[in-house]
PDB file of N, CA and C in Angstrom:
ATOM      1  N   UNK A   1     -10.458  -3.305 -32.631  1.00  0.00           N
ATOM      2  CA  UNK A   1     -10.240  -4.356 -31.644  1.00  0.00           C
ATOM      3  C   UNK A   1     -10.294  -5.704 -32.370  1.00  0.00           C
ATOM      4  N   UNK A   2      -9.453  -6.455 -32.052  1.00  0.00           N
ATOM      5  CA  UNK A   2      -9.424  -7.847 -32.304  1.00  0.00           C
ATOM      6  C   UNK A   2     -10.021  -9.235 -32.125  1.00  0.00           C
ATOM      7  N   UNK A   3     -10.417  -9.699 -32.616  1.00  0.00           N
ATOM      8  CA  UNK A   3     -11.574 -10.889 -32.311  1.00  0.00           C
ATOM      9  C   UNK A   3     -10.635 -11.642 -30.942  1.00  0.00           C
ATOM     10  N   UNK A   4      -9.196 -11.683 -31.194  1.00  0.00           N
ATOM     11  CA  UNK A   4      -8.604 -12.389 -30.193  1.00  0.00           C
ATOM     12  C   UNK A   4      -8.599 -11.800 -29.053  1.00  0.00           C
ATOM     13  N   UNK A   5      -8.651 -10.705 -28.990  1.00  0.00           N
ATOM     14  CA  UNK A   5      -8.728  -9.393 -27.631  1.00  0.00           C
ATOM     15  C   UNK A   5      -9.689 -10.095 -27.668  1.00  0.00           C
ATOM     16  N   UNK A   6     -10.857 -10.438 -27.369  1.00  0.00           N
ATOM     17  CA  UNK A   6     -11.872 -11.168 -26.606  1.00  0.00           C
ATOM     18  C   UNK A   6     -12.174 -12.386 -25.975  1.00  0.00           C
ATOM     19  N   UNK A   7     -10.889 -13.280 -26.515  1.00  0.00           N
ATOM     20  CA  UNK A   7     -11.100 -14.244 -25.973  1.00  0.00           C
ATOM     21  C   UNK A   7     -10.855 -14.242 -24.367  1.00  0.00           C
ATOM     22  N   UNK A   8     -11.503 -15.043 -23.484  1.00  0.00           N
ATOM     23  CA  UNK A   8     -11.020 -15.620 -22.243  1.00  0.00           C
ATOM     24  C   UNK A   8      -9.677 -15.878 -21.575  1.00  0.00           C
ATOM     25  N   UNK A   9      -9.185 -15.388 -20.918  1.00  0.00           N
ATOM     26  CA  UNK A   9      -7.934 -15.815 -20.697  1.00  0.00           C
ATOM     27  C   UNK A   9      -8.083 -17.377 -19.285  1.00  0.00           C
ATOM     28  N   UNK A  10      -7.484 -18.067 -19.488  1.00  0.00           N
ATOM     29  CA  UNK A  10      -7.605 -18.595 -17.857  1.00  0.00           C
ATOM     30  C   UNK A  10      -7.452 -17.756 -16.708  1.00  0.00           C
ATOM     31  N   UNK A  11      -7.422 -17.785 -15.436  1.00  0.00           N
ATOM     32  CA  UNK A  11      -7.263 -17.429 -14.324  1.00  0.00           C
ATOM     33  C   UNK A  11      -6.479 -18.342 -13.741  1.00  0.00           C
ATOM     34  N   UNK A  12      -5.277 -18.574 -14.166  1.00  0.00           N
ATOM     35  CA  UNK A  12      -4.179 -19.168 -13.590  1.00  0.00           C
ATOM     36  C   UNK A  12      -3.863 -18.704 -11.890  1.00  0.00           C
ATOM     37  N   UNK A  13      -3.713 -17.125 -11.684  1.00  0.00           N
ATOM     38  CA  UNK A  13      -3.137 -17.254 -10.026  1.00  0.00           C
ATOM     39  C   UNK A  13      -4.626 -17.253  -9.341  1.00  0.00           C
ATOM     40  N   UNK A  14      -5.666 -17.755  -9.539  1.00  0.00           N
ATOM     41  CA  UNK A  14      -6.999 -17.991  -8.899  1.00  0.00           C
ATOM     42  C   UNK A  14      -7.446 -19.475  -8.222  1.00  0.00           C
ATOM     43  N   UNK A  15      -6.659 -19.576  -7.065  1.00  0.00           N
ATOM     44  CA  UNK A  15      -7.032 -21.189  -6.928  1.00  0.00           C
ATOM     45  C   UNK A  15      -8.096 -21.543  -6.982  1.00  0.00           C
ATOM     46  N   UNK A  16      -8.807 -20.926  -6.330  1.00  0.00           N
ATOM     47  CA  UNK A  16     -10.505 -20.904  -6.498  1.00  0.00           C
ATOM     48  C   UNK A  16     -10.997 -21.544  -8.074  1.00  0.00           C
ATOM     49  N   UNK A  17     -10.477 -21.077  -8.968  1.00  0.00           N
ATOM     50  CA  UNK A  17     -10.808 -21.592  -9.984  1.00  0.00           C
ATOM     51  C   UNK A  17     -10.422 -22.402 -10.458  1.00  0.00           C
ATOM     52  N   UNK A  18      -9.146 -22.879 -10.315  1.00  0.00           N
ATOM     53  CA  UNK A  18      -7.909 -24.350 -11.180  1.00  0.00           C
ATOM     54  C   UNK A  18      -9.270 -26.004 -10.923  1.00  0.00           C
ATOM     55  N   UNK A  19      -9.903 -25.553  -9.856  1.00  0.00           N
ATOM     56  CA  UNK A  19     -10.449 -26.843 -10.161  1.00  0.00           C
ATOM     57  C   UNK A  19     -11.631 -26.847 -11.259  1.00  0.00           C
ATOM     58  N   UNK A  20     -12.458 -25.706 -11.834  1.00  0.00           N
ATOM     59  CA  UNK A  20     -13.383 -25.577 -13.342  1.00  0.00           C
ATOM     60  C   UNK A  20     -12.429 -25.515 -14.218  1.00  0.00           C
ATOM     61  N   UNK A  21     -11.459 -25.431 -14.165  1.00  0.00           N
ATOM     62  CA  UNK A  21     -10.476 -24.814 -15.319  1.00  0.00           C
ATOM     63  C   UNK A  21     -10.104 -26.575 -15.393  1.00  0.00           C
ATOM     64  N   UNK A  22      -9.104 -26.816 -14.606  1.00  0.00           N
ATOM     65  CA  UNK A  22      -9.174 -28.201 -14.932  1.00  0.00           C
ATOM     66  C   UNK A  22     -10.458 -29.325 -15.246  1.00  0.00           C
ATOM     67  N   UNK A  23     -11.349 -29.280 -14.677  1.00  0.00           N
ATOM     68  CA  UNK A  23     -12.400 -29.990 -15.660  1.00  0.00           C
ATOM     69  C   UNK A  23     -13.085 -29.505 -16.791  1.00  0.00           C
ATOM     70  N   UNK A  24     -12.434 -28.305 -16.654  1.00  0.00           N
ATOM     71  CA  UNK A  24     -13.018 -27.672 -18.605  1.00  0.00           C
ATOM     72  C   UNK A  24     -11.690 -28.355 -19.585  1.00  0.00           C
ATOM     73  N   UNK A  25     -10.569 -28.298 -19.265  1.00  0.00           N
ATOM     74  CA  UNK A  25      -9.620 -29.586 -19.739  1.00  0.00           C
ATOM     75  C   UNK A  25      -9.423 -30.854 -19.877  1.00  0.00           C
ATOM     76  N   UNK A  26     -10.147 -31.354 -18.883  1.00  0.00           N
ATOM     77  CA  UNK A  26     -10.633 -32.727 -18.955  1.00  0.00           C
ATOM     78  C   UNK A  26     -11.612 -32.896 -19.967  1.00  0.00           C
ATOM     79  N   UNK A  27     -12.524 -32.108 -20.338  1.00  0.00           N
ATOM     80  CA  UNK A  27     -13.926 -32.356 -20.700  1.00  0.00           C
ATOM     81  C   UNK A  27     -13.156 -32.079 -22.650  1.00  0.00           C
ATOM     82  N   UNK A  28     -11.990 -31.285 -22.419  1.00  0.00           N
ATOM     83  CA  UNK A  28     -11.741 -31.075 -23.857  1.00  0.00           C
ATOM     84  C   UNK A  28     -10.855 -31.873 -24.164  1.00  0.00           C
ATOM     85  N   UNK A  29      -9.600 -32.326 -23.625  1.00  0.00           N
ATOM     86  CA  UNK A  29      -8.781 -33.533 -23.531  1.00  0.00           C
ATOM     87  C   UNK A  29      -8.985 -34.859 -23.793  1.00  0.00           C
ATOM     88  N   UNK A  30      -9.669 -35.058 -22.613  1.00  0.00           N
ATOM     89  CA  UNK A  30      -9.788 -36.497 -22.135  1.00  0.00           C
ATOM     90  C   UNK A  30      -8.831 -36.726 -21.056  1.00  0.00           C
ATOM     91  N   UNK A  31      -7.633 -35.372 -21.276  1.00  0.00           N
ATOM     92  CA  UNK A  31      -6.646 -35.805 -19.594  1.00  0.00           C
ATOM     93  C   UNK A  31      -7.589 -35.800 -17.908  1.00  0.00           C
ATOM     94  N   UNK A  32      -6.966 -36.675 -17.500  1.00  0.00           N
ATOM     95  CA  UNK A  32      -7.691 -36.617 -15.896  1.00  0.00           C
ATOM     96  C   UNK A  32      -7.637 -35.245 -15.584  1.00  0.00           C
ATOM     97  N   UNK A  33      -8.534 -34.943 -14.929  1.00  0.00           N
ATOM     98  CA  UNK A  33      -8.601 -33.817 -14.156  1.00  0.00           C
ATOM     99  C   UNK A  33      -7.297 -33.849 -13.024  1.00  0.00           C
ATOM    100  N   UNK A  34      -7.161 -34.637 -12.037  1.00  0.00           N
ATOM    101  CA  UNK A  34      -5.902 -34.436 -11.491  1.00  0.00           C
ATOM    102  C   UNK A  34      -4.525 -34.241 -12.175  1.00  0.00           C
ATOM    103  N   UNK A  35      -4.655 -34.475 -13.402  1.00  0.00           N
ATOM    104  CA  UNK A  35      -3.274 -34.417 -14.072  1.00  0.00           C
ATOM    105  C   UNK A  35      -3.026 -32.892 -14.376  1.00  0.00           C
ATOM    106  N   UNK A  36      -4.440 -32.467 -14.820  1.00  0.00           N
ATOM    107  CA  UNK A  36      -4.509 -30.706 -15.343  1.00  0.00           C
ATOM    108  C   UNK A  36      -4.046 -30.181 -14.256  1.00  0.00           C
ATOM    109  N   UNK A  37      -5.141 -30.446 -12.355  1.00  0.00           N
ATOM    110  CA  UNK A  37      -4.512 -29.404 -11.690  1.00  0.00           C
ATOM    111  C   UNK A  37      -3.467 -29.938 -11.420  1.00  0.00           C
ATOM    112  N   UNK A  38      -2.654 -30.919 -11.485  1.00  0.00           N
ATOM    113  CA  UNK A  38      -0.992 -30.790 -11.359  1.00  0.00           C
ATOM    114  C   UNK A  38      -0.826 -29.949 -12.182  1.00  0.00           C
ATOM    115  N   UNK A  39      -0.336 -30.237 -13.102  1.00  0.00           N
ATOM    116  CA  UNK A  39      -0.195 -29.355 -14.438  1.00  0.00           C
ATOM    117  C   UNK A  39      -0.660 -27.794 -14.030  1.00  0.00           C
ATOM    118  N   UNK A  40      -1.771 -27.207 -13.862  1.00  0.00           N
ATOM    119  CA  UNK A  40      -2.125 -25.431 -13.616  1.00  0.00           C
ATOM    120  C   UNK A  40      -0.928 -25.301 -12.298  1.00  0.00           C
ATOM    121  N   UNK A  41      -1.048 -26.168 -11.089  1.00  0.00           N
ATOM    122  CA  UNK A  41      -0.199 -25.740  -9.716  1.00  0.00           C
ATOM    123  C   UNK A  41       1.301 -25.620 -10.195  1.00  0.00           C
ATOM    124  N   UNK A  42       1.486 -26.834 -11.207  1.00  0.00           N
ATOM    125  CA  UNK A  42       3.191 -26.668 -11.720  1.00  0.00           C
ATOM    126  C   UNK A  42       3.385 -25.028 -12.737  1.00  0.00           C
ATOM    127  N   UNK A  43       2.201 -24.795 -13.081  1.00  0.00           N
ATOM    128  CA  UNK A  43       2.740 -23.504 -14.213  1.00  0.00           C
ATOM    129  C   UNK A  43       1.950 -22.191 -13.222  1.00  0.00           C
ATOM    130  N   UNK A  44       1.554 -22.261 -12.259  1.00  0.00           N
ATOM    131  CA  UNK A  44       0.808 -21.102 -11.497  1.00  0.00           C
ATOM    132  C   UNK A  44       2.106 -20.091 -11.413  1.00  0.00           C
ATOM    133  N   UNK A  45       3.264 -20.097 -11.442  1.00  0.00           N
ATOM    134  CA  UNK A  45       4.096 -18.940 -11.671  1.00  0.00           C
ATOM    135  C   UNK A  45       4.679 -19.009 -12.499  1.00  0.00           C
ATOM    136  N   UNK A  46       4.294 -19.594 -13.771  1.00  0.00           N
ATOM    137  CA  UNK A  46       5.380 -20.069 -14.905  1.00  0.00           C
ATOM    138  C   UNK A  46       3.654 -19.596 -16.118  1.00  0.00           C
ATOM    139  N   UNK A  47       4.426 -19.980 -17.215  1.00  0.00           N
ATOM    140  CA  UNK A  47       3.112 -19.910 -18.122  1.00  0.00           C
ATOM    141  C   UNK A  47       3.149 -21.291 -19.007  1.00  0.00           C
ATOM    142  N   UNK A  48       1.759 -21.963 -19.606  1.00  0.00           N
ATOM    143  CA  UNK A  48       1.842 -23.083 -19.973  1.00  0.00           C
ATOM    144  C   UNK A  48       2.488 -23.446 -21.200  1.00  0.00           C
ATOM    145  N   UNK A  49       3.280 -22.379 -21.378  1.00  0.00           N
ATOM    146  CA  UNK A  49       3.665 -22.807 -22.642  1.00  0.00           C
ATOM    147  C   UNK A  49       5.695 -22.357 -22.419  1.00  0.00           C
ATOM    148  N   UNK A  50       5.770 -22.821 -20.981  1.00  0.00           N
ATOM    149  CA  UNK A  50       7.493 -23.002 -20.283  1.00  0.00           C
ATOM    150  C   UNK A  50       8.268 -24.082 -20.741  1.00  0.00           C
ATOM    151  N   UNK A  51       9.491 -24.378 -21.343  1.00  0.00           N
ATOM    152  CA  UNK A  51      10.241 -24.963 -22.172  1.00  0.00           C
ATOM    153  C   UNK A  51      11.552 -25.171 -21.690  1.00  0.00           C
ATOM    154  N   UNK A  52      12.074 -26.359 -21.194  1.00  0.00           N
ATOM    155  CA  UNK A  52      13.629 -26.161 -20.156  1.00  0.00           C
ATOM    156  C   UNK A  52      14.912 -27.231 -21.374  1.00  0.00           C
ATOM    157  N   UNK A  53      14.156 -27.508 -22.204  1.00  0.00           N
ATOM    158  CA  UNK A  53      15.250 -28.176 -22.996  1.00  0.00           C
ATOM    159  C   UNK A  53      14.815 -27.821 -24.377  1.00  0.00           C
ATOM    160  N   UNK A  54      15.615 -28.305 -25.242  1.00  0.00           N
ATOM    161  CA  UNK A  54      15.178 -28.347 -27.111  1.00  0.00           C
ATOM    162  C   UNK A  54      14.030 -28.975 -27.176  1.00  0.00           C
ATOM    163  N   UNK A  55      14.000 -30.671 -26.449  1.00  0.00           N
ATOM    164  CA  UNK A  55      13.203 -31.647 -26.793  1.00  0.00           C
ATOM    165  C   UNK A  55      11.669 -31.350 -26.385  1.00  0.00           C
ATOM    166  N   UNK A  56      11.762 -30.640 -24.686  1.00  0.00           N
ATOM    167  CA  UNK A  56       9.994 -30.074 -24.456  1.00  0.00           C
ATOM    168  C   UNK A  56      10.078 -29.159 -25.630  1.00  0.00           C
ATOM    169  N   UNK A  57      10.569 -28.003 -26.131  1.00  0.00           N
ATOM    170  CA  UNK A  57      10.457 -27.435 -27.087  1.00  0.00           C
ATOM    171  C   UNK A  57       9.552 -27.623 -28.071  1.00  0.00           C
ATOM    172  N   UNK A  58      10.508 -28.810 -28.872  1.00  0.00           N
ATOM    173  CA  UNK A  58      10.227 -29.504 -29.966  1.00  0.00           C
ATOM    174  C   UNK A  58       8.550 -29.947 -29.652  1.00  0.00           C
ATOM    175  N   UNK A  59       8.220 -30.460 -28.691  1.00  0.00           N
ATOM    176  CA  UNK A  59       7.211 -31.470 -28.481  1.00  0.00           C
ATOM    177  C   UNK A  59       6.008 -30.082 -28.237  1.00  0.00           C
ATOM    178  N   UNK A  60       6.436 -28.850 -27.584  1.00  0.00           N
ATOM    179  CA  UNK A  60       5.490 -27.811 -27.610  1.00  0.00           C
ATOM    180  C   UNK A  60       4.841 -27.271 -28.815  1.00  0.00           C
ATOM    181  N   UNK A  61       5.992 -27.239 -29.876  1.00  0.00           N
ATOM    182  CA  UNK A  61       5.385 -26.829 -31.217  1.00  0.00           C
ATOM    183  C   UNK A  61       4.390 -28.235 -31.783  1.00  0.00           C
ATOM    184  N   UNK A  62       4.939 -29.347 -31.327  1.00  0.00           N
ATOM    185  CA  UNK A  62       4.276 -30.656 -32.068  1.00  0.00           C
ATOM    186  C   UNK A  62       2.892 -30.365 -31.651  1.00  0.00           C
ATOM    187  N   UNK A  63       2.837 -30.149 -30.098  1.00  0.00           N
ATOM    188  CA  UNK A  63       1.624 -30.172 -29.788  1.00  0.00           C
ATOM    189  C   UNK A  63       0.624 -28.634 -30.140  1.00  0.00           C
ATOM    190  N   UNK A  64       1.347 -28.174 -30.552  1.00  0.00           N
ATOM    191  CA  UNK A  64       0.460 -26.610 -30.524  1.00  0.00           C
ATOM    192  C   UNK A  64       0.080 -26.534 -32.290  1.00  0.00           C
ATOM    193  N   UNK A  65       0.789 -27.250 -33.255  1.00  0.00           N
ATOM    194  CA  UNK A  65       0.697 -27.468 -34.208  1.00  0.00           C
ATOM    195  C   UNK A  65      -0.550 -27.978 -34.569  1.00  0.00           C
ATOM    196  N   UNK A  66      -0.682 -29.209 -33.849  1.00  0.00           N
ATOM    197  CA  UNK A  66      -1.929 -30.034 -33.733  1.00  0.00           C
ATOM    198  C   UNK A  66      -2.874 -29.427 -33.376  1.00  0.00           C
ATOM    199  N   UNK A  67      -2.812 -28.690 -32.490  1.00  0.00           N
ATOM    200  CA  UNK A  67      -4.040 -27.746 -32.201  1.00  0.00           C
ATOM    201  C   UNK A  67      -4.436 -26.902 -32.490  1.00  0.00           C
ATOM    202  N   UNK A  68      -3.742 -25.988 -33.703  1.00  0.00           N
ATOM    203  CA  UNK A  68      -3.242 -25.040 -35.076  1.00  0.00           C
ATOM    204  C   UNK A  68      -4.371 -25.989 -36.379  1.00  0.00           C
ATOM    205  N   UNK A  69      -3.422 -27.284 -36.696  1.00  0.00           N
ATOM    206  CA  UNK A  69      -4.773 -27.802 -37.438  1.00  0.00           C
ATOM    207  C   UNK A  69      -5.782 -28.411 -37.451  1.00  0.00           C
ATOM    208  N   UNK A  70      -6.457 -28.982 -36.292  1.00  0.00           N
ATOM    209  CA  UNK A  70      -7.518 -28.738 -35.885  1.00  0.00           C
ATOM    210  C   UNK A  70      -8.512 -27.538 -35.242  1.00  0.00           C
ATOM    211  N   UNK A  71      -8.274 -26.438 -34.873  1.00  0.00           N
ATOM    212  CA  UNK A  71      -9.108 -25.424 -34.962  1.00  0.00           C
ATOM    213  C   UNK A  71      -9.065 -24.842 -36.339  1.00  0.00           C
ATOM    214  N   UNK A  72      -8.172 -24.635 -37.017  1.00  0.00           N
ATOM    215  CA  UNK A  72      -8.259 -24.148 -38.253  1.00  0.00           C
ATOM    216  C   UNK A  72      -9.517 -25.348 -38.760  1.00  0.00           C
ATOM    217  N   UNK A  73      -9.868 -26.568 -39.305  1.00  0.00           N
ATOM    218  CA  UNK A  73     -10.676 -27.074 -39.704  1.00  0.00           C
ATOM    219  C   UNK A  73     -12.172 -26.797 -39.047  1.00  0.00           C
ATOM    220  N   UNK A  74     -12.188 -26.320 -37.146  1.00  0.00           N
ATOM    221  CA  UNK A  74     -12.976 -26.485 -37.164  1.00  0.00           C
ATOM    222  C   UNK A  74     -13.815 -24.803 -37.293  1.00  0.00           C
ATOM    223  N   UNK A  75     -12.856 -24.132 -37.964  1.00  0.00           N
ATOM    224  CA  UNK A  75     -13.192 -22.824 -38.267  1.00  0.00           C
ATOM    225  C   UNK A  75     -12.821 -21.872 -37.022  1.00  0.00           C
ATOM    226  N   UNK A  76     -11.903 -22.324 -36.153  1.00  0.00           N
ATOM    227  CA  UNK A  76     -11.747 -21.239 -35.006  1.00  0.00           C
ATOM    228  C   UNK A  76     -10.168 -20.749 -35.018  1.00  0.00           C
ATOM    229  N   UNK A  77     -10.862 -19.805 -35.699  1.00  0.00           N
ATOM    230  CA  UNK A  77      -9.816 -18.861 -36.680  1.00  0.00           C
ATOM    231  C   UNK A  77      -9.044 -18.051 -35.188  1.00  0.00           C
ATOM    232  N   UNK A  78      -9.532 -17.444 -34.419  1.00  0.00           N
ATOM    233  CA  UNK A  78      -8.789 -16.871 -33.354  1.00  0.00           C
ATOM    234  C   UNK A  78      -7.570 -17.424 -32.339  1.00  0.00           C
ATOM    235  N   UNK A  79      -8.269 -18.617 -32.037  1.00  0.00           N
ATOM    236  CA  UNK A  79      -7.546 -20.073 -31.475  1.00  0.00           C
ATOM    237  C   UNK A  79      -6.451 -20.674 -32.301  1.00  0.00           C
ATOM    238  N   UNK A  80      -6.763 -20.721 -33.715  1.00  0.00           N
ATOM    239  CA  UNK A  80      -5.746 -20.969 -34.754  1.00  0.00           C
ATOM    240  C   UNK A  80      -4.706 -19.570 -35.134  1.00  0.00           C
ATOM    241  N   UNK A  81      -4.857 -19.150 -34.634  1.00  0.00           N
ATOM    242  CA  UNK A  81      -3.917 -17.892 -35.107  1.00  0.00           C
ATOM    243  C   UNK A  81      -3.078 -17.309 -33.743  1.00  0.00           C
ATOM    244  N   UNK A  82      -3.675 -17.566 -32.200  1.00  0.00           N
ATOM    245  CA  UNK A  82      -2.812 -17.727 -31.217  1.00  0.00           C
ATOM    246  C   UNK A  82      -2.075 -18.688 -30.968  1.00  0.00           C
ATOM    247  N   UNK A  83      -2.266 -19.758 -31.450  1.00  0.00           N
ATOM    248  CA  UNK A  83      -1.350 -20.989 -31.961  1.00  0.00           C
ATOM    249  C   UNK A  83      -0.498 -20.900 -32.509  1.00  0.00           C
ATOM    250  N   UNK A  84      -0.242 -20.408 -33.757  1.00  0.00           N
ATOM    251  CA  UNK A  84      -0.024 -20.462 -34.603  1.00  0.00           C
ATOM    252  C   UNK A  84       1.168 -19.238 -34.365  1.00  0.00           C
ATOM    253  N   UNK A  85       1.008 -17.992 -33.990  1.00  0.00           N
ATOM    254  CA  UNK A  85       1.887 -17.065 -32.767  1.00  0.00           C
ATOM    255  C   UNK A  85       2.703 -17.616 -32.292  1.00  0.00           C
ATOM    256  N   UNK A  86       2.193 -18.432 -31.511  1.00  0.00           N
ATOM    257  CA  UNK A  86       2.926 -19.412 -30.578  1.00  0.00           C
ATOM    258  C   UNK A  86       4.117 -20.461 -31.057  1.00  0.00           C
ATOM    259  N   UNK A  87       3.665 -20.947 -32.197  1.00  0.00           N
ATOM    260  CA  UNK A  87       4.773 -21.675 -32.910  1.00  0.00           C
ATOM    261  C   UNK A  87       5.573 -20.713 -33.538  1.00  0.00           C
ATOM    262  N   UNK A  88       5.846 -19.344 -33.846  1.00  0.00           N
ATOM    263  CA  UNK A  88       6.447 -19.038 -34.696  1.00  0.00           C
ATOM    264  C   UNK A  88       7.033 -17.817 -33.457  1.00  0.00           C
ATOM    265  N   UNK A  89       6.645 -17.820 -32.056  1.00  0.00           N
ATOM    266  CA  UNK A  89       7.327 -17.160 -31.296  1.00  0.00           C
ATOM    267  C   UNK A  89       8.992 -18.746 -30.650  1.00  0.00           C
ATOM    268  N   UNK A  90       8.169 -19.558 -30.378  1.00  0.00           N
ATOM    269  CA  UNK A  90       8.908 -20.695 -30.266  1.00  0.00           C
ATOM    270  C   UNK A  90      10.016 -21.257 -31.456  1.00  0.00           C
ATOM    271  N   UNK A  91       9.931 -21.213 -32.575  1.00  0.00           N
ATOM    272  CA  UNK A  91      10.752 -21.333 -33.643  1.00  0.00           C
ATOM    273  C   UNK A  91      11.760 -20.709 -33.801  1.00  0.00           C
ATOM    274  N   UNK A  92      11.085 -19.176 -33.528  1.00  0.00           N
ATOM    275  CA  UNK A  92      12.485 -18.320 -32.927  1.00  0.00           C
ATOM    276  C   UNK A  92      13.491 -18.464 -32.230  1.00  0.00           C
ATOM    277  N   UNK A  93      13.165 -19.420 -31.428  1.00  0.00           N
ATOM    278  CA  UNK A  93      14.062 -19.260 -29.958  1.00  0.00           C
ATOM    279  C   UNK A  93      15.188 -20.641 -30.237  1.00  0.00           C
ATOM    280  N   UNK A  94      14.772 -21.549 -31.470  1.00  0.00           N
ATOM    281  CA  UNK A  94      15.590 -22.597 -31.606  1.00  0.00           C
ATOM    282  C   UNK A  94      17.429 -22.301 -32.212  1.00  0.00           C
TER     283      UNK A  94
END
């Protein structure tokens, strides 16, 4: 089993929850909490990592990149390596 098989997933179709989920984003961000649950209600049947042009694209890897090398520094090797998935499932698709 995989260290990443353990991580947490969100509970995206759980309304009950979008409002801890969004202030566990806030608290890691700095984005408003109302911006997140916009943001969870806009992807509640979509997934957060949905792409309708090149340019969100582009800006998905920018941002997932960033968050690729900062967990890698801060040693969170699991987080950095679903990232890191993520950019190279997205790269594909260009």
């Amino acid at each position: 089993m995989s260290r990443v098989s353990k991580l947490e997933r969100f509970p995206l179709g759980k309304p009950g929850k979008q409002k801890a989920i969004a202030q566990f984003l806030q608290a890691l961000t700095g984005k408003g909490e109302d911006t997140w649950l916009e943001t969870l209600n806009d992807y509640r049947h979509d997934n957060l990592y949905a792409w309708h042009t090149p340019g969100e694209r582009s800006r998905l890897v920018g941002t997932l990149t960033n968050l690729a090398e900062i967990t890698h520094k801060a040693g969170l090797r699991s987080i950095t390596s679903e990232a890191e998935k993520m950019i190279r499932e997205l790269r594909a698709k260009e």
